[in-house]
Protein backbone atom coordinates (compact mmCIF):
# COMPACT_ATOMS: atom_id res chain seq x y z
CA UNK A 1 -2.89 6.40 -1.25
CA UNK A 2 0.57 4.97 -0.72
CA UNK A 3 1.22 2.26 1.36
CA UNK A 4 2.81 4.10 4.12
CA UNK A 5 -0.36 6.20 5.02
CA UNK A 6 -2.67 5.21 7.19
CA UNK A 7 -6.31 4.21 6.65
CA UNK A 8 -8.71 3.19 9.25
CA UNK A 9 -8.76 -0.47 9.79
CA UNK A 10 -6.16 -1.64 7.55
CA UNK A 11 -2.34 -2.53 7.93
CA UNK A 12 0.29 0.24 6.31
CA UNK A 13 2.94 -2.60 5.39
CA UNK A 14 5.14 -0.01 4.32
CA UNK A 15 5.86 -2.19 0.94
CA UNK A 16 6.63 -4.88 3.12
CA UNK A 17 3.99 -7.64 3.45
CA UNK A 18 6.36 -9.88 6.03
CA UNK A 19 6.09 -8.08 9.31
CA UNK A 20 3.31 -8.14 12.08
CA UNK A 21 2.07 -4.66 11.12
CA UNK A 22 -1.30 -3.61 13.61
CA UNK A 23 -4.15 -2.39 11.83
CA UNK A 24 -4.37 1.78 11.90
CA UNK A 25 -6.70 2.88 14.28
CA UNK A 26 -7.98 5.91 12.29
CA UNK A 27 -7.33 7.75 8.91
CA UNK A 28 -4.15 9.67 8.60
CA UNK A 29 -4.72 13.46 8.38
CA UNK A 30 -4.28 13.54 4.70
CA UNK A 31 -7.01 11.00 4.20
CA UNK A 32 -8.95 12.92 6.53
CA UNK A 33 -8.98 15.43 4.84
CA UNK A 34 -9.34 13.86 1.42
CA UNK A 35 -12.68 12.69 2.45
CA UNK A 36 -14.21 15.34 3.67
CA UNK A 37 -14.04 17.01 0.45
CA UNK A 38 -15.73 14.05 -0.61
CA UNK A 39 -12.74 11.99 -2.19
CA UNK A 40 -13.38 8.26 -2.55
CA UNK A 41 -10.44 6.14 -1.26
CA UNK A 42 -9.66 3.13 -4.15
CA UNK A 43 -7.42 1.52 -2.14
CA UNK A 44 -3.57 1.54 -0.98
CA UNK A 45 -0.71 1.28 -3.50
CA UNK A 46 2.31 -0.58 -4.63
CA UNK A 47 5.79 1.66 -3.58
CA UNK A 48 9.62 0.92 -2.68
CA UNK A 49 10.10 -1.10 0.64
CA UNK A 50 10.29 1.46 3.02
CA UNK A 51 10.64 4.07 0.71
CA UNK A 52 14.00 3.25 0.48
CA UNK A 53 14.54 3.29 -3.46
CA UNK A 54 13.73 5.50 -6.39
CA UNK A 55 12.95 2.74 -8.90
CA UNK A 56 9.52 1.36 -8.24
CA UNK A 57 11.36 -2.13 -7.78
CA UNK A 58 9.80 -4.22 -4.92
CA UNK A 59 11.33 -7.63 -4.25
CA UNK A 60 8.24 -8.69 -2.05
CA UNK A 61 5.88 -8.16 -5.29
CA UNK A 62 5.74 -8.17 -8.95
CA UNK A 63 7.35 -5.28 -11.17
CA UNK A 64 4.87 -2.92 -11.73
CA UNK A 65 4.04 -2.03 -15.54
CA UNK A 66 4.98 1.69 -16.95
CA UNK A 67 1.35 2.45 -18.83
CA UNK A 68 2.69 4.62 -20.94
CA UNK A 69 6.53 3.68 -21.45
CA UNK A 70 6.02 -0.23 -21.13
CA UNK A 71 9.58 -0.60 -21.29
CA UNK A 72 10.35 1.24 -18.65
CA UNK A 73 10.60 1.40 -15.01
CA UNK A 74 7.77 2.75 -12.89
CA UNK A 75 10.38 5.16 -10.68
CA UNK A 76 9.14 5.39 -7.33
CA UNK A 77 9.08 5.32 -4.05
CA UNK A 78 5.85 6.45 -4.73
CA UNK A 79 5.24 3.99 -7.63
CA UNK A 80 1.68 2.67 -7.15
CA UNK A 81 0.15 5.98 -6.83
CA UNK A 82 2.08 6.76 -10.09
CA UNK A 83 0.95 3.62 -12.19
CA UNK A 84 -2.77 4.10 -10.95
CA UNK A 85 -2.69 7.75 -12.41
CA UNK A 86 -0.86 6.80 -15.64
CA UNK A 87 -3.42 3.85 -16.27
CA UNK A 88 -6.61 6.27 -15.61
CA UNK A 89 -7.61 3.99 -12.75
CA UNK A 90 -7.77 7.56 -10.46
CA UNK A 91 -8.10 11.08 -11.19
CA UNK A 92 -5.36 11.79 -8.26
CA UNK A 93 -2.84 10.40 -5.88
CA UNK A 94 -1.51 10.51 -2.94
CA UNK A 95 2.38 9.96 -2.13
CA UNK A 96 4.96 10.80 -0.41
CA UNK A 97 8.39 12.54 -1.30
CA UNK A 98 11.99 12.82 1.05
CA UNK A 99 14.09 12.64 -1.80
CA UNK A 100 12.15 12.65 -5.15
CA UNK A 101 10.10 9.82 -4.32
CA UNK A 102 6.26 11.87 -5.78
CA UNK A 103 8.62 14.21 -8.50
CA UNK A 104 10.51 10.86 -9.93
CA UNK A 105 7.67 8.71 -10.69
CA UNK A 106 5.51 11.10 -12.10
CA UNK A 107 8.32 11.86 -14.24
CA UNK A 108 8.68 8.39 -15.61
CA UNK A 109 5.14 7.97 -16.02
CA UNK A 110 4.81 11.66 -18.07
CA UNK A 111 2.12 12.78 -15.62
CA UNK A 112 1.91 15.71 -12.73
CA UNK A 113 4.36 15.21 -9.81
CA UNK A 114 4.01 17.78 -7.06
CA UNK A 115 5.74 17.61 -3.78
CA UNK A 116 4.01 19.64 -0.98
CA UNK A 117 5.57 21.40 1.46
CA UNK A 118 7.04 19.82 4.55
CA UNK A 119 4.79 20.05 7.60
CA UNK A 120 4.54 18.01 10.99
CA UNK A 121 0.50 18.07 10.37
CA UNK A 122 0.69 16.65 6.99
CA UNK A 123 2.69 13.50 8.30
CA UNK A 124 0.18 12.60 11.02
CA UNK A 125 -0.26 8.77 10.27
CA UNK A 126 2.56 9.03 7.63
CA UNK A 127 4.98 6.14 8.42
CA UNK A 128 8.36 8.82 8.92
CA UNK A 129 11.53 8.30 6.41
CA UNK A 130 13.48 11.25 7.37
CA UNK A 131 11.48 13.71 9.77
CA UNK A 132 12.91 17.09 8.31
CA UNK A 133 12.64 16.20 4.60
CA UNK A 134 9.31 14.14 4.17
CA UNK A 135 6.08 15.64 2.57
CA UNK A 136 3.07 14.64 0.88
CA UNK A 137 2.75 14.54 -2.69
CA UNK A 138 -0.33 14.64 -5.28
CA UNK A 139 -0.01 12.84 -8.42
CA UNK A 140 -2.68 13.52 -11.53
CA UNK A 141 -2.54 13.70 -14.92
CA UNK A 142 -4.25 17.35 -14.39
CA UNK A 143 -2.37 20.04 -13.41
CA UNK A 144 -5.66 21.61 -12.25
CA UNK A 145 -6.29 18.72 -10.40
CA UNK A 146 -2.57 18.62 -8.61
CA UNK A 147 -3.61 22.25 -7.58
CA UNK A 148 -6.90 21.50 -6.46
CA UNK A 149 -5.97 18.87 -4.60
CA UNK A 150 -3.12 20.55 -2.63
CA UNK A 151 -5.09 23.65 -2.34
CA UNK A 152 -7.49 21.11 -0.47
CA UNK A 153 -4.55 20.16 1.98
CA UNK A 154 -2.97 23.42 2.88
CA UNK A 155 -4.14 24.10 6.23
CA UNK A 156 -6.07 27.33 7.22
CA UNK A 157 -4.40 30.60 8.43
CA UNK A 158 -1.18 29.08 7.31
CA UNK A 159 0.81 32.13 5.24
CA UNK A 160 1.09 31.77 1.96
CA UNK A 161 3.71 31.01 -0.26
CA UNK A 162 4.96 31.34 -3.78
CA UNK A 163 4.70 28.39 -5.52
CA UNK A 164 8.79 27.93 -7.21
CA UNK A 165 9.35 26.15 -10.29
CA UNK A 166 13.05 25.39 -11.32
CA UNK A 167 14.51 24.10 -14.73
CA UNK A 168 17.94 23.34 -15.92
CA UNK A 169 18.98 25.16 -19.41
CA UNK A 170 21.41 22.61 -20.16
CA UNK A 171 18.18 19.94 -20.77
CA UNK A 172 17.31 22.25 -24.04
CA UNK A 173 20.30 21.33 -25.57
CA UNK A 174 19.42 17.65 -25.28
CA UNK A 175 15.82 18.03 -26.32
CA UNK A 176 14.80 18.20 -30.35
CA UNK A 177 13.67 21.19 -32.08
CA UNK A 178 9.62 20.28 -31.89
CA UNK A 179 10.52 18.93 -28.09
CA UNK A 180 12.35 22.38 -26.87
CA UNK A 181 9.62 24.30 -28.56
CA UNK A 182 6.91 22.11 -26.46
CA UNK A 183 9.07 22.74 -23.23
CA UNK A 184 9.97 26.77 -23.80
CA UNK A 185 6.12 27.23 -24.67
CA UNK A 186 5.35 25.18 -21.07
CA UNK A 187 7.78 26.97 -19.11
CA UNK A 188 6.40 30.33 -20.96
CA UNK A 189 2.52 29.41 -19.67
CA UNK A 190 3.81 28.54 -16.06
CA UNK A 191 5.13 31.96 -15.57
CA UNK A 192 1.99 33.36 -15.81
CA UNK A 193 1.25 31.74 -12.18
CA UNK A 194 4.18 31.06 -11.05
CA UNK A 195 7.82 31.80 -10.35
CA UNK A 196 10.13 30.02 -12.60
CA UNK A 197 13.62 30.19 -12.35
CA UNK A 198 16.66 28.75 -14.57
CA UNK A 199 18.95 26.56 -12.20
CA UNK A 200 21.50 24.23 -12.31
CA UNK A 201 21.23 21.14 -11.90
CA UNK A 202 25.16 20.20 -10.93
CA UNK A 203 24.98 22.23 -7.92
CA UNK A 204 22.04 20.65 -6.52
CA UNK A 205 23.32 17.28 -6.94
CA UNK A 206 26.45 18.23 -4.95
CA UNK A 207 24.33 17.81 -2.43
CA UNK A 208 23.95 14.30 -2.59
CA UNK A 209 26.14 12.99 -0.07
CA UNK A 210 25.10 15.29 2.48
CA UNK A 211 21.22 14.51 1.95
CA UNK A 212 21.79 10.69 2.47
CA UNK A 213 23.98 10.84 5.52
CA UNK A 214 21.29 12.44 6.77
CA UNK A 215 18.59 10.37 5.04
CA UNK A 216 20.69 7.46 6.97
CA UNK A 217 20.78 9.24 10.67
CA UNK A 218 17.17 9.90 10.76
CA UNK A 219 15.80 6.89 9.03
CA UNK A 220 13.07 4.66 11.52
């Protein structure tokens, strides 16, 4: 699990090792619930400091190694969790995502990047970035695994919802013939389960500003 999620007895530096931080006195909900399904916890893992950064980069520690793209940055803030899955040293991850922070680094490392959705339980004994945009994230090289795994951590009697997929046309145009034959077959198999939709990508990121003001206001 990330750094910024508690586990019993230990210190959630938050990626930085510096400060007096108190040892947790119990398991965050996620890990909570993680173990009663019988998950083994590995240990806590390598991310920005504070979750303030989307490039894996930690000044407090060495740069972390891309397992499959060695020349390449780890993305992050979620960057341990990332490298951990990419390297085979877990079958799944946990992170967390405000801003792209699960959904960047499992980019970077070509593996499964799901953000969950936001919800006050989730983030019990989460350290808080920005309270209305965090959320958990599961990181695997399985896509049956991301699903199992979040299935695990959706709470009971909560309705449920449509899981929403979203891709930009524009990145075919980029991509290689054998590349946007890979992608249109992918995209083809995911809407069998679930709602895909074309968007674009230039309105979202008009956004931007907005999201870190606010990023900035609500930041502990």
């Amino acid at each position: 699990v990330k750094d910024n999620i508690d586990v019993d007895g230990q210190s959630s530096q938050v990626g930085n090792p510096s400060l007096p931080w108190p040892k947790a006195e119990g398991d965050a909900w996620v890990v909570q619930q993680l173990k009663s399904a019988g998950a083994i916890l590995l240990g806590k893992s390598h991310m920005n400091e504070f979750a303030a950064g989307l490039d894996g980069r930690n000044t407090h520690y060495p740069r972390l190694n891309n397992p499959q793209f060695p020349n390449r940055l780890t993305g992050g803030s979620s960057s341990g969790s990332a490298v951990a899955v990419a390297a085979d040293l877990v079958d799944f991850a946990i992170g967390t995502d405000t801003g792209g922070s699960v959904r960047i680094p499992g980019c970077w490392n070509g593996i499964w990047g799901l953000r969950l959705a936001t919800d006050p339980v989730h983030l019990h004994g989460v350290f808080p970035r920005s309270p209305t945009l965090d959320a958990l994230g599961v990181l695997s090289q399985s896509v049956e695994c991301v699903f199992k795994v979040a299935k695990q951590l959706s709470r009971v009697n909560t309705t449920p919802t449509t899981t929403r997929l979203g891709y930009d046309p524009k990145n075919l145009e980029e991509m290689n013939a054998r590349s946007r034959l890979r992608f249109l077959d992918t995209i083809k198999a995911l809407s069998s389960r679930f709602e895909v939709r074309a968007i674009c990508l230039t309105d979202l990121l008009s956004s931007t500003e907005e999201i870190t003001r606010l990023l900035k206001a609500e930041f502990c």
